[in-house]
C-alpha atoms as a PDB file:
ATOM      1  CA  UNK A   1      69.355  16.384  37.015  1.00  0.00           C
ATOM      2  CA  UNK A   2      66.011  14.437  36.734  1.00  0.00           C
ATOM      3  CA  UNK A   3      65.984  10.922  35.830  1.00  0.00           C
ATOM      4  CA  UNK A   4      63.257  10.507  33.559  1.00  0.00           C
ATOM      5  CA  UNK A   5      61.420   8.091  31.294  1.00  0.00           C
ATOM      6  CA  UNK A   6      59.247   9.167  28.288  1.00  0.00           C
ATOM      7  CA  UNK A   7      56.169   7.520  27.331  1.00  0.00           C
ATOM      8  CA  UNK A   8      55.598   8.511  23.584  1.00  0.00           C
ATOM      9  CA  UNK A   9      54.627   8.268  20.185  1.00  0.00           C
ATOM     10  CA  UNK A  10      56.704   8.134  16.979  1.00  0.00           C
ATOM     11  CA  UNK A  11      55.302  11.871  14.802  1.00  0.00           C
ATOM     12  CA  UNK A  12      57.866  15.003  14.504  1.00  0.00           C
ATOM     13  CA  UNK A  13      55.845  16.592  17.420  1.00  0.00           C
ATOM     14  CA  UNK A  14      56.653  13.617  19.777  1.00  0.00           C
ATOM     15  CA  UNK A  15      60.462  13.749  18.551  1.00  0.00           C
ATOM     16  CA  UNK A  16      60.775  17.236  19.488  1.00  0.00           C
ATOM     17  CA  UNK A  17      59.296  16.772  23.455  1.00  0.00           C
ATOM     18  CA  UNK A  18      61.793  13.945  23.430  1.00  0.00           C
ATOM     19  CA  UNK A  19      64.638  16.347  22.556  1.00  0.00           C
ATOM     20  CA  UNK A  20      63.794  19.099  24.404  1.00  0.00           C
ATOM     21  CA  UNK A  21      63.543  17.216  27.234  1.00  0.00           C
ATOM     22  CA  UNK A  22      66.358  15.294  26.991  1.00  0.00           C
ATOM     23  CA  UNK A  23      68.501  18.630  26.275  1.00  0.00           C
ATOM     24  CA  UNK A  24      67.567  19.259  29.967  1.00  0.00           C
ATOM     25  CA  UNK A  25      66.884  16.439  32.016  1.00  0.00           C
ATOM     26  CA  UNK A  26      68.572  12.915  31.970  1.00  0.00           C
ATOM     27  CA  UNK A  27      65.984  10.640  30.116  1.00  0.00           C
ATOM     28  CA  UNK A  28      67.178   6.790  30.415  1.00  0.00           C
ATOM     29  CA  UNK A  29      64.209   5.533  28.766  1.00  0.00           C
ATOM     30  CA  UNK A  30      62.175   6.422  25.687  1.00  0.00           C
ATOM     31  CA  UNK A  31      58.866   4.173  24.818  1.00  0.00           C
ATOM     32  CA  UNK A  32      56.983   4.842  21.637  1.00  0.00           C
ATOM     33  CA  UNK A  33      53.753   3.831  21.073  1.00  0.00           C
ATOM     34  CA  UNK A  34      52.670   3.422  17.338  1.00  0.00           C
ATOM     35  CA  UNK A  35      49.726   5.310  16.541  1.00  0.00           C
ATOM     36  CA  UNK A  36      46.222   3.638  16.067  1.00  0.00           C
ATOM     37  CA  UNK A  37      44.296   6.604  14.655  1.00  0.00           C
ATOM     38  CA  UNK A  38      43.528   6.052  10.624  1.00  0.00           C
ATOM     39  CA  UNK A  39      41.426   8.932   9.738  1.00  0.00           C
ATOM     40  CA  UNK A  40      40.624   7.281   6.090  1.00  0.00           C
ATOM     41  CA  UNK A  41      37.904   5.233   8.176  1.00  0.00           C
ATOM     42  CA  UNK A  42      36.068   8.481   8.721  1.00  0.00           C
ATOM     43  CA  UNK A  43      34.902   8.921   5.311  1.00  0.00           C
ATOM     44  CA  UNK A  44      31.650   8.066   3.847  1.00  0.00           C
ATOM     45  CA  UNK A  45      32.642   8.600   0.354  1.00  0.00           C
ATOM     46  CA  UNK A  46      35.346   9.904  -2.090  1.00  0.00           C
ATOM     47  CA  UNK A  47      34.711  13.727  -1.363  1.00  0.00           C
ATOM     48  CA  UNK A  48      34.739  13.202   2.296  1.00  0.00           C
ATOM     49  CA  UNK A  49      37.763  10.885   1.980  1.00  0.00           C
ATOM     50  CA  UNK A  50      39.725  13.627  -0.410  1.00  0.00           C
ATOM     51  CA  UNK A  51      38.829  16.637   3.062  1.00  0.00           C
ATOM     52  CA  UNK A  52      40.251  14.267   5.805  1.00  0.00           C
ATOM     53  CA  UNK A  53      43.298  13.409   4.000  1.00  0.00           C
ATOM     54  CA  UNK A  54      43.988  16.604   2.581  1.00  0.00           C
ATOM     55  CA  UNK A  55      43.305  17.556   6.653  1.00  0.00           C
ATOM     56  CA  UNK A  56      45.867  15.417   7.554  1.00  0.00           C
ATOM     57  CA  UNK A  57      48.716  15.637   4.658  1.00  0.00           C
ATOM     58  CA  UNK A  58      48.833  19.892   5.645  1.00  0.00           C
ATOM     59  CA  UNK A  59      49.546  18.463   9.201  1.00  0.00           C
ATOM     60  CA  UNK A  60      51.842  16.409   8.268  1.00  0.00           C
ATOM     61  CA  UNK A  61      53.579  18.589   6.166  1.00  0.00           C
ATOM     62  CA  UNK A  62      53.895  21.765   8.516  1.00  0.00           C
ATOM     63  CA  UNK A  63      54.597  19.091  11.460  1.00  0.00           C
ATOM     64  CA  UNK A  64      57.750  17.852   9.454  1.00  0.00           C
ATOM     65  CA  UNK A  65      58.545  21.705   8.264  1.00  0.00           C
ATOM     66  CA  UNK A  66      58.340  22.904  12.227  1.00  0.00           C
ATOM     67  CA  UNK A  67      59.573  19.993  14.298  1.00  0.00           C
ATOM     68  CA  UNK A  68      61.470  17.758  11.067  1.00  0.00           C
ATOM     69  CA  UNK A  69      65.129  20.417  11.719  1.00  0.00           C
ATOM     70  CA  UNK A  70      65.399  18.149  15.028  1.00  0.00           C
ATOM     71  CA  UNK A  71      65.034  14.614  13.476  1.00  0.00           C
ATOM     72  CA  UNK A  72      65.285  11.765  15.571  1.00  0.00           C
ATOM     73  CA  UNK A  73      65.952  13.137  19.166  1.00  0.00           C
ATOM     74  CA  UNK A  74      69.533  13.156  20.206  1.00  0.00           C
ATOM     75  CA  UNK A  75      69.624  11.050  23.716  1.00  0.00           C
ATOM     76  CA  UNK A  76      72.403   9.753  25.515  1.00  0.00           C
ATOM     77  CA  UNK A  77      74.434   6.686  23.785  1.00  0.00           C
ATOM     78  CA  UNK A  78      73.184   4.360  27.009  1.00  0.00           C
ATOM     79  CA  UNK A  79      69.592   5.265  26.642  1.00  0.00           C
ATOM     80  CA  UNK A  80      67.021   2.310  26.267  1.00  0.00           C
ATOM     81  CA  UNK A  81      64.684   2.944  23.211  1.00  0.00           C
ATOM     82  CA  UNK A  82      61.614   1.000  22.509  1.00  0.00           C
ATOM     83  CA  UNK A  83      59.474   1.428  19.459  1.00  0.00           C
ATOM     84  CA  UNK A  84      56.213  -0.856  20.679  1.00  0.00           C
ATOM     85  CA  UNK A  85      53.006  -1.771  18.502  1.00  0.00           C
ATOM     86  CA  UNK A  86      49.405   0.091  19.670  1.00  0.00           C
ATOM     87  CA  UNK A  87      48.494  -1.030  23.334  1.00  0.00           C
ATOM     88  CA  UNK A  88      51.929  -2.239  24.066  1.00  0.00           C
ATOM     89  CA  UNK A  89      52.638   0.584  26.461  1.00  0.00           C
ATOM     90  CA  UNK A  90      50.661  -1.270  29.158  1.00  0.00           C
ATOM     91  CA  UNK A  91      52.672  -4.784  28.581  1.00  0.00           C
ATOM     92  CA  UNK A  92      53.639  -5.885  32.116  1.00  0.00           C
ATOM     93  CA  UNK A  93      57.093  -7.001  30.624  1.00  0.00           C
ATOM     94  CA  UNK A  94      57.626  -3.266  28.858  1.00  0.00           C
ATOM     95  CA  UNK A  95      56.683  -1.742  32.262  1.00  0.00           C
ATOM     96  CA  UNK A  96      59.167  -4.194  34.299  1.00  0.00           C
ATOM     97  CA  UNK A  97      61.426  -2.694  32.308  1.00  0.00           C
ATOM     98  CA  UNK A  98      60.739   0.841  33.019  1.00  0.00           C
ATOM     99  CA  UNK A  99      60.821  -0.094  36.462  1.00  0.00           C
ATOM    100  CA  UNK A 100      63.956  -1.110  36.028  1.00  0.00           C
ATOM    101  CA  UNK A 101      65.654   1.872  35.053  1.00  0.00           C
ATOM    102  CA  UNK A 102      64.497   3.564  38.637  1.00  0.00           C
ATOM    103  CA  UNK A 103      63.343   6.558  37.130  1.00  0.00           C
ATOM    104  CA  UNK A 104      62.499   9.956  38.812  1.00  0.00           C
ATOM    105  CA  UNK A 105      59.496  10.614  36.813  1.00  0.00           C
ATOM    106  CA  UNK A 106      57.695   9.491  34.202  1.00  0.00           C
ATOM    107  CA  UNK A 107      56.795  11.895  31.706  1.00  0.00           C
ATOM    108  CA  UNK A 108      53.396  11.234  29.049  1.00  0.00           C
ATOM    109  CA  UNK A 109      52.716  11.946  25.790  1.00  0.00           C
ATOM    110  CA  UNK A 110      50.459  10.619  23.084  1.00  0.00           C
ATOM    111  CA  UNK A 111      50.400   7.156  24.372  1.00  0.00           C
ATOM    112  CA  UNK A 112      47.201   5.140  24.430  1.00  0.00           C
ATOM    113  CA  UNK A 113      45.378   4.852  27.867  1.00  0.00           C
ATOM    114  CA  UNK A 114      47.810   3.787  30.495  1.00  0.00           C
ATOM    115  CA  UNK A 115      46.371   0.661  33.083  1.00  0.00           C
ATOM    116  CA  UNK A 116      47.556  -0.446  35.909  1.00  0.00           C
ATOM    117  CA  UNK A 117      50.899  -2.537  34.933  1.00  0.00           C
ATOM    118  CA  UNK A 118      52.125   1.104  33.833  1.00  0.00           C
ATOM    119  CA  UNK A 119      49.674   3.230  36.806  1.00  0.00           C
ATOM    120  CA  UNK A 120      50.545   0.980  40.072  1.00  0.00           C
ATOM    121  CA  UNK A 121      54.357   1.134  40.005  1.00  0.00           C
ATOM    122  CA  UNK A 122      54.698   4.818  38.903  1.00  0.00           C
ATOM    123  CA  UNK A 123      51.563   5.905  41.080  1.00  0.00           C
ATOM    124  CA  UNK A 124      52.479   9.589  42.130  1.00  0.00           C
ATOM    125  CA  UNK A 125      55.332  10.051  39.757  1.00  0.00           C
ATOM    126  CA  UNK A 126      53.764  10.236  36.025  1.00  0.00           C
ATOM    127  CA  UNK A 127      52.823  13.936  34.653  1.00  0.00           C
ATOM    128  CA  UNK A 128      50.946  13.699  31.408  1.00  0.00           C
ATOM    129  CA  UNK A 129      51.402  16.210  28.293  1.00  0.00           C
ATOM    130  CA  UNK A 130      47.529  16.823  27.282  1.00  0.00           C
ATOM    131  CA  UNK A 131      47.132  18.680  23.874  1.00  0.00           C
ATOM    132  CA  UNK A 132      44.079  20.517  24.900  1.00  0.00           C
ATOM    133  CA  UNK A 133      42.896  22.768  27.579  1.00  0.00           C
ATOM    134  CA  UNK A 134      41.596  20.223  30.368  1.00  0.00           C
ATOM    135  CA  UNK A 135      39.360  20.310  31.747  1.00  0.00           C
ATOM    136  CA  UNK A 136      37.245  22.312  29.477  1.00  0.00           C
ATOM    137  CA  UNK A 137      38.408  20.009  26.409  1.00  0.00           C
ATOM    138  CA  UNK A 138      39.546  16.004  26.778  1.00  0.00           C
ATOM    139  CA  UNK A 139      39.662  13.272  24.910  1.00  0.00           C
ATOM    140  CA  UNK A 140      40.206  12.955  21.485  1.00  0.00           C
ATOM    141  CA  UNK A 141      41.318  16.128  19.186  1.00  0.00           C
ATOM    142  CA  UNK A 142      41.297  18.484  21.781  1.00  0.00           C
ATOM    143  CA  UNK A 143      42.674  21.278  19.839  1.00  0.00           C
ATOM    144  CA  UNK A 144      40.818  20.378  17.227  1.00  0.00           C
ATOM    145  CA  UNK A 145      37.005  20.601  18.077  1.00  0.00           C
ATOM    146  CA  UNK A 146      37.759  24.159  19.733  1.00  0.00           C
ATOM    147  CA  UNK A 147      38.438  25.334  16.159  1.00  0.00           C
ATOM    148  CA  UNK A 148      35.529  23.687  15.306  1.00  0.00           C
ATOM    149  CA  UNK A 149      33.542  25.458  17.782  1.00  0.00           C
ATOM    150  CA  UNK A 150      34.630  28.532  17.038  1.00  0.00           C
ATOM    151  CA  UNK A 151      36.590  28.881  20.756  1.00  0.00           C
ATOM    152  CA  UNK A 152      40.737  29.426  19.490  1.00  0.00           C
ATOM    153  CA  UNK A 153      40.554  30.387  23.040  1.00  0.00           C
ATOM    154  CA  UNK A 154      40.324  26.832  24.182  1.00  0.00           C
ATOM    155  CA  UNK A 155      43.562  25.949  22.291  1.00  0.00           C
ATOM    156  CA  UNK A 156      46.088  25.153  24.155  1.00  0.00           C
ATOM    157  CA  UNK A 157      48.067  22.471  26.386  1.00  0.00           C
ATOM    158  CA  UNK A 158      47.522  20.917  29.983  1.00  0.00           C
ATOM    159  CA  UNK A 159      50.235  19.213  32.515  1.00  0.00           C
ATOM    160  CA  UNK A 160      48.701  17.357  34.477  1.00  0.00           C
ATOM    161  CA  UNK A 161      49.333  14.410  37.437  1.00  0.00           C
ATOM    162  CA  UNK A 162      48.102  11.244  35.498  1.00  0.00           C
ATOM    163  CA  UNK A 163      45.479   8.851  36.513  1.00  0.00           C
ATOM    164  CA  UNK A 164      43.087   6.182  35.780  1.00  0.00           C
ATOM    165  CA  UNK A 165      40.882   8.521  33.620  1.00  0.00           C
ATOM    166  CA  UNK A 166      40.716   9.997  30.660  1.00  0.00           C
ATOM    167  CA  UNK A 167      42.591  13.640  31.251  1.00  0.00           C
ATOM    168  CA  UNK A 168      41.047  13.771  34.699  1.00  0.00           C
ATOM    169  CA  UNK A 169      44.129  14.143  37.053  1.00  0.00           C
ATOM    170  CA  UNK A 170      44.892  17.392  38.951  1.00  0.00           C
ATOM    171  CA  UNK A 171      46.336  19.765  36.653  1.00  0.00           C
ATOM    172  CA  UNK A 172      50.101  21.451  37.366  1.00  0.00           C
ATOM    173  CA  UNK A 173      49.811  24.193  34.844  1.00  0.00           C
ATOM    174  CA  UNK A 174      48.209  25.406  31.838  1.00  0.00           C
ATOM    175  CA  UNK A 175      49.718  27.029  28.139  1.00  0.00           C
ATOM    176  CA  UNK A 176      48.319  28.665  25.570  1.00  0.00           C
ATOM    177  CA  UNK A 177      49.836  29.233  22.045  1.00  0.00           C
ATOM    178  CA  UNK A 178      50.396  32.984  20.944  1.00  0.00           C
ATOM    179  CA  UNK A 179      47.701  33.458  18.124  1.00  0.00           C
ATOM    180  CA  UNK A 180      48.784  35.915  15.311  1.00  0.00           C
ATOM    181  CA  UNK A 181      46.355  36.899  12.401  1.00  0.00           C
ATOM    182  CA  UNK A 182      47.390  34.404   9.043  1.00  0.00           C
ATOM    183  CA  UNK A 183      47.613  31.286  12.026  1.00  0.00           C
ATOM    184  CA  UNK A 184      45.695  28.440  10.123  1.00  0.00           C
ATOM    185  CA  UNK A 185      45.282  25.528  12.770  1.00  0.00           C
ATOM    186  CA  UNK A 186      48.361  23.821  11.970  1.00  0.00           C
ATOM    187  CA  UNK A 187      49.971  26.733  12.964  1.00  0.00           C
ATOM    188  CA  UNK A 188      48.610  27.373  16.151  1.00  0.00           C
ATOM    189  CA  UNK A 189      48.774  23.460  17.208  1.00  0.00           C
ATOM    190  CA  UNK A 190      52.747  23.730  16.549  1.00  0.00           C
ATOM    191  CA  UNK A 191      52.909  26.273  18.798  1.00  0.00           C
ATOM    192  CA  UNK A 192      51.384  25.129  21.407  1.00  0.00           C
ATOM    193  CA  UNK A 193      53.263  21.803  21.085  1.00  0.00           C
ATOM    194  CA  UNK A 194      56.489  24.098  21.327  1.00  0.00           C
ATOM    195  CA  UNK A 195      55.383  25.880  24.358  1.00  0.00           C
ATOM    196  CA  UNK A 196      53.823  22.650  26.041  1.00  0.00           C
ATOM    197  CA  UNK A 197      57.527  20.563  25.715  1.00  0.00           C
ATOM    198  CA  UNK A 198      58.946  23.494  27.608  1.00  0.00           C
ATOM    199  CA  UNK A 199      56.026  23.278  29.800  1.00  0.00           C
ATOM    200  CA  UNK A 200      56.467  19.975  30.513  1.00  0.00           C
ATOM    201  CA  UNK A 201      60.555  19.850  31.071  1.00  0.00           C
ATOM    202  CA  UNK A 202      59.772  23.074  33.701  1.00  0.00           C
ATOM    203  CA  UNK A 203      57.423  20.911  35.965  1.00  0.00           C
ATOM    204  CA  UNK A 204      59.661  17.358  35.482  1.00  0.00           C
ATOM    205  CA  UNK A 205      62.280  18.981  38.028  1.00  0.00           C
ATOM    206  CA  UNK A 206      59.509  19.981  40.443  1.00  0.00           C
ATOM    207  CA  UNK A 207      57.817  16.584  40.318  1.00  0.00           C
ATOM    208  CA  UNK A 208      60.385  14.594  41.181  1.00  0.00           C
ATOM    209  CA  UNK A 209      61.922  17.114  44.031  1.00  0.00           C
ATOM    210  CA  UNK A 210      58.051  16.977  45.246  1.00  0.00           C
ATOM    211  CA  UNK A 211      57.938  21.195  45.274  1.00  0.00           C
ATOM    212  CA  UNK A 212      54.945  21.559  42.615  1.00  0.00           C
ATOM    213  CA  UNK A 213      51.682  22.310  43.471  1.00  0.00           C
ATOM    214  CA  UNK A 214      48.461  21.035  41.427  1.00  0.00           C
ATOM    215  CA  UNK A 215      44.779  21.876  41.642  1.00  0.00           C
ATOM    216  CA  UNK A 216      41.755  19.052  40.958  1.00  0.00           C
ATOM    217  CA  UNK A 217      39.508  19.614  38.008  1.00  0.00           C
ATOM    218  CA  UNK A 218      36.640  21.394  38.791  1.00  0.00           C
ATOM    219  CA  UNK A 219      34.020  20.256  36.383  1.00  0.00           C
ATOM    220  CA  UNK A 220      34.231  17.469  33.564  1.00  0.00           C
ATOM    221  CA  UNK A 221      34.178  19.599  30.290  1.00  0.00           C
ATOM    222  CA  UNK A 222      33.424  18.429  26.772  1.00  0.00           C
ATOM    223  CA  UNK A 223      34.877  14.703  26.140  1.00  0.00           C
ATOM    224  CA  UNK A 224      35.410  14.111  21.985  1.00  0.00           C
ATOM    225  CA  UNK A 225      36.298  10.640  21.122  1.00  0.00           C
ATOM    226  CA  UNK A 226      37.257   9.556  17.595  1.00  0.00           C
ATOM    227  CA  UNK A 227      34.363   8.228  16.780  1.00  0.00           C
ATOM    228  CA  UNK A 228      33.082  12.331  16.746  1.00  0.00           C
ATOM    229  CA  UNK A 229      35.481  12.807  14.172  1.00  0.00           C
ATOM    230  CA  UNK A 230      33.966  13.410  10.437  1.00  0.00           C
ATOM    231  CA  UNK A 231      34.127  15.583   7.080  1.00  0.00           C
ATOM    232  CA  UNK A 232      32.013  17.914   8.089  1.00  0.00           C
ATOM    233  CA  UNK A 233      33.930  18.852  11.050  1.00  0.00           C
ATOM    234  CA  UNK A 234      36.841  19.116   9.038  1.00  0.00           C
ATOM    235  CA  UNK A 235      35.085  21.093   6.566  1.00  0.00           C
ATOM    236  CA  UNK A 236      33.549  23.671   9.198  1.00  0.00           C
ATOM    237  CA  UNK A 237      36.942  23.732  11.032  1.00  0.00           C
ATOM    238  CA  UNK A 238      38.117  25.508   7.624  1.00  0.00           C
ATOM    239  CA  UNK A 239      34.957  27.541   7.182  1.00  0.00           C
ATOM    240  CA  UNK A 240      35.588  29.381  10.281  1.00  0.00           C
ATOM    241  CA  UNK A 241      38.992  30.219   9.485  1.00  0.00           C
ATOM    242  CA  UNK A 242      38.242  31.949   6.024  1.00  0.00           C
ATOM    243  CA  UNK A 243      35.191  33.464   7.732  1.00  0.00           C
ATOM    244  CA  UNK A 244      37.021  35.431  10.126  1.00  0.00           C
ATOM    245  CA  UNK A 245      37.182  33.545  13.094  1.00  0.00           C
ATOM    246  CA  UNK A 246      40.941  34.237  14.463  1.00  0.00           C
ATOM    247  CA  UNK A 247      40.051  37.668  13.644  1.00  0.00           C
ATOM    248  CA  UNK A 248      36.943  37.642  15.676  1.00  0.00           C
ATOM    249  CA  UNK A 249      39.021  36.129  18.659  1.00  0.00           C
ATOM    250  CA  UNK A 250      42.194  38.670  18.385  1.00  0.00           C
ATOM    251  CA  UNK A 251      39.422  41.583  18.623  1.00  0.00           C
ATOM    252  CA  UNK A 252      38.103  40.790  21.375  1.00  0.00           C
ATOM    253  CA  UNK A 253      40.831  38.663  23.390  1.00  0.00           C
ATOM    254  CA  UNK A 254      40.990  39.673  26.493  1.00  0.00           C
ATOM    255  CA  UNK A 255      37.896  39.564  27.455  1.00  0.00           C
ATOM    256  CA  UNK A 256      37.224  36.048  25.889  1.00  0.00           C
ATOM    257  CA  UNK A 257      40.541  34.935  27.708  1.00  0.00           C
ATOM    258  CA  UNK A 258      40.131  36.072  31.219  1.00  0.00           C
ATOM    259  CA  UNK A 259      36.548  33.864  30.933  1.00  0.00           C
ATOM    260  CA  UNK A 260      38.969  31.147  31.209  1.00  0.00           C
ATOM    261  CA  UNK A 261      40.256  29.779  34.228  1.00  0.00           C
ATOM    262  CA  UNK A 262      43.796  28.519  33.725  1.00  0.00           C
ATOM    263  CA  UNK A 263      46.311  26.715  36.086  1.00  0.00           C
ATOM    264  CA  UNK A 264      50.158  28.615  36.330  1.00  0.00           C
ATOM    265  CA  UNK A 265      52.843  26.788  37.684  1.00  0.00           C
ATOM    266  CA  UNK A 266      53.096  27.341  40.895  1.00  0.00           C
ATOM    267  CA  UNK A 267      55.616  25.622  43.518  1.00  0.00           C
ATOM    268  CA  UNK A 268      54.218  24.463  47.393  1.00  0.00           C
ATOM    269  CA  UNK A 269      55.548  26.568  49.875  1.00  0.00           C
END
């Protein structure tokens, strides 16, 4: 079984990739990053204030309703936990620690940028859970602004080998959610979560026997940062869905999916 560590935030959705991988790999270490993101600073004025938080209370509501049944991961009584304030991932003393514990792999997601305290001693061995179909989204919101853009097609998930940049590293394999007419964007970024943690637990085995296979990124995409995030985004992300957008996309899927070129799993022969 895999010895693993988990680099992590503290949301439902970050919960249940702990617990599903932990149901199938041994993970001795779990390090949770709070989260720095406070969308209230977004707003320009009561109205805009009331269509981010509204934004954000569905999410956190269908979060808790899809991923809350797990609760805190279960993970093995010896397991070291951490619960560390925003930038304290890349604390040489937090990532002596993870050294210590010898793991196989070290598996990413929702952390800050990792530097090189975390980067140097893990180089080869850290896979990184990207929310977002890389390299065509990366950044900030990556399932977000493709609902914004009218592109569901873009929504997905991205393992990838992690480096210095910002979603840059050679990608292991792509997912995409299963889109069903009545998805609002809640519901299609839980699924994608769900298929991503499985995702992610299939290519943690691989990476540390050395048998997967990755492919560089062949062009750098659209990079959102949150200082792109506003209102009126939020407001036109809706927009599209009552105008027919998922619709649109269901009509004519195949042919708007195989413009895509996605990454499968694939193991080196």
């Amino acid at each position: 079984m895999t010895r693993a560590i988990v680099l992590t935030s503290t949301f439902p959705r970050h919960e249940h990739v702990v617990g599903v991988l932990a149901r199938r790999h041994d993970v001795v270490g779990v390090w949770q990053e709070e989260k720095s993101f406070q969308p209230e600073r977004y707003a320009g004025s009561e109205e805009e204030l009331r269509v981010v938080m509204e934004h954000f209370g569905r999410r956190d509501v269908m979060e808790a309703d899809c991923f809350g049944e797990q609760g805190t991961a279960k993970l093995s009584p010896g397991t070291v936990r951490r619960r560390i304030p925003v930038g304290g991932i890349n604390d040489p003393s937090e990532a002596k620690l993870m050294e210590l514990l010898k793991p196989d792999v070290v598996l990413v997601f929702g952390t800050g940028i990792l530097r090189e305290p975390v980067l140097k001693p893990f180089e080869g061995r850290i896979i990184n859970l990207h929310l977002g179909l890389s390299p065509y989204y990366r950044g900030s919101g990556t399932n977000f602004w493709p609902l914004v853009n009218r592109e569901p097609e873009f929504v997905g998930a991205t393992i990838h080998a992690l480096d210095a940049g910002i979603d840059t590293g050679p990608i292991i394999a792509h997912v995409r959610p299963r889109i069903e007419r009545g998805d609002g964007p809640h519901d299609i970024g839980n699924k994608a979560i769900r298929a991503a943690a499985e995702l992610l637990a299939d290519v943690a085995g691989m990476a540390a026997e050395g048998t997967v296979r990755s492919k560089p990124q062949w062009h750098k995409g659209r990079l959102y940062q949150r200082k792109h995030f506003n209102a009126e985004a939020v407001i036109s992300l809706y927009r599209n869905f009552e105008t027919g957008m998922i619709e649109e996309y269901l009509g004519n899927q195949a042919q708007r999916d195989s413009a895509i070129e996605l990454v499968t799993l694939e193991t080196v022969s």
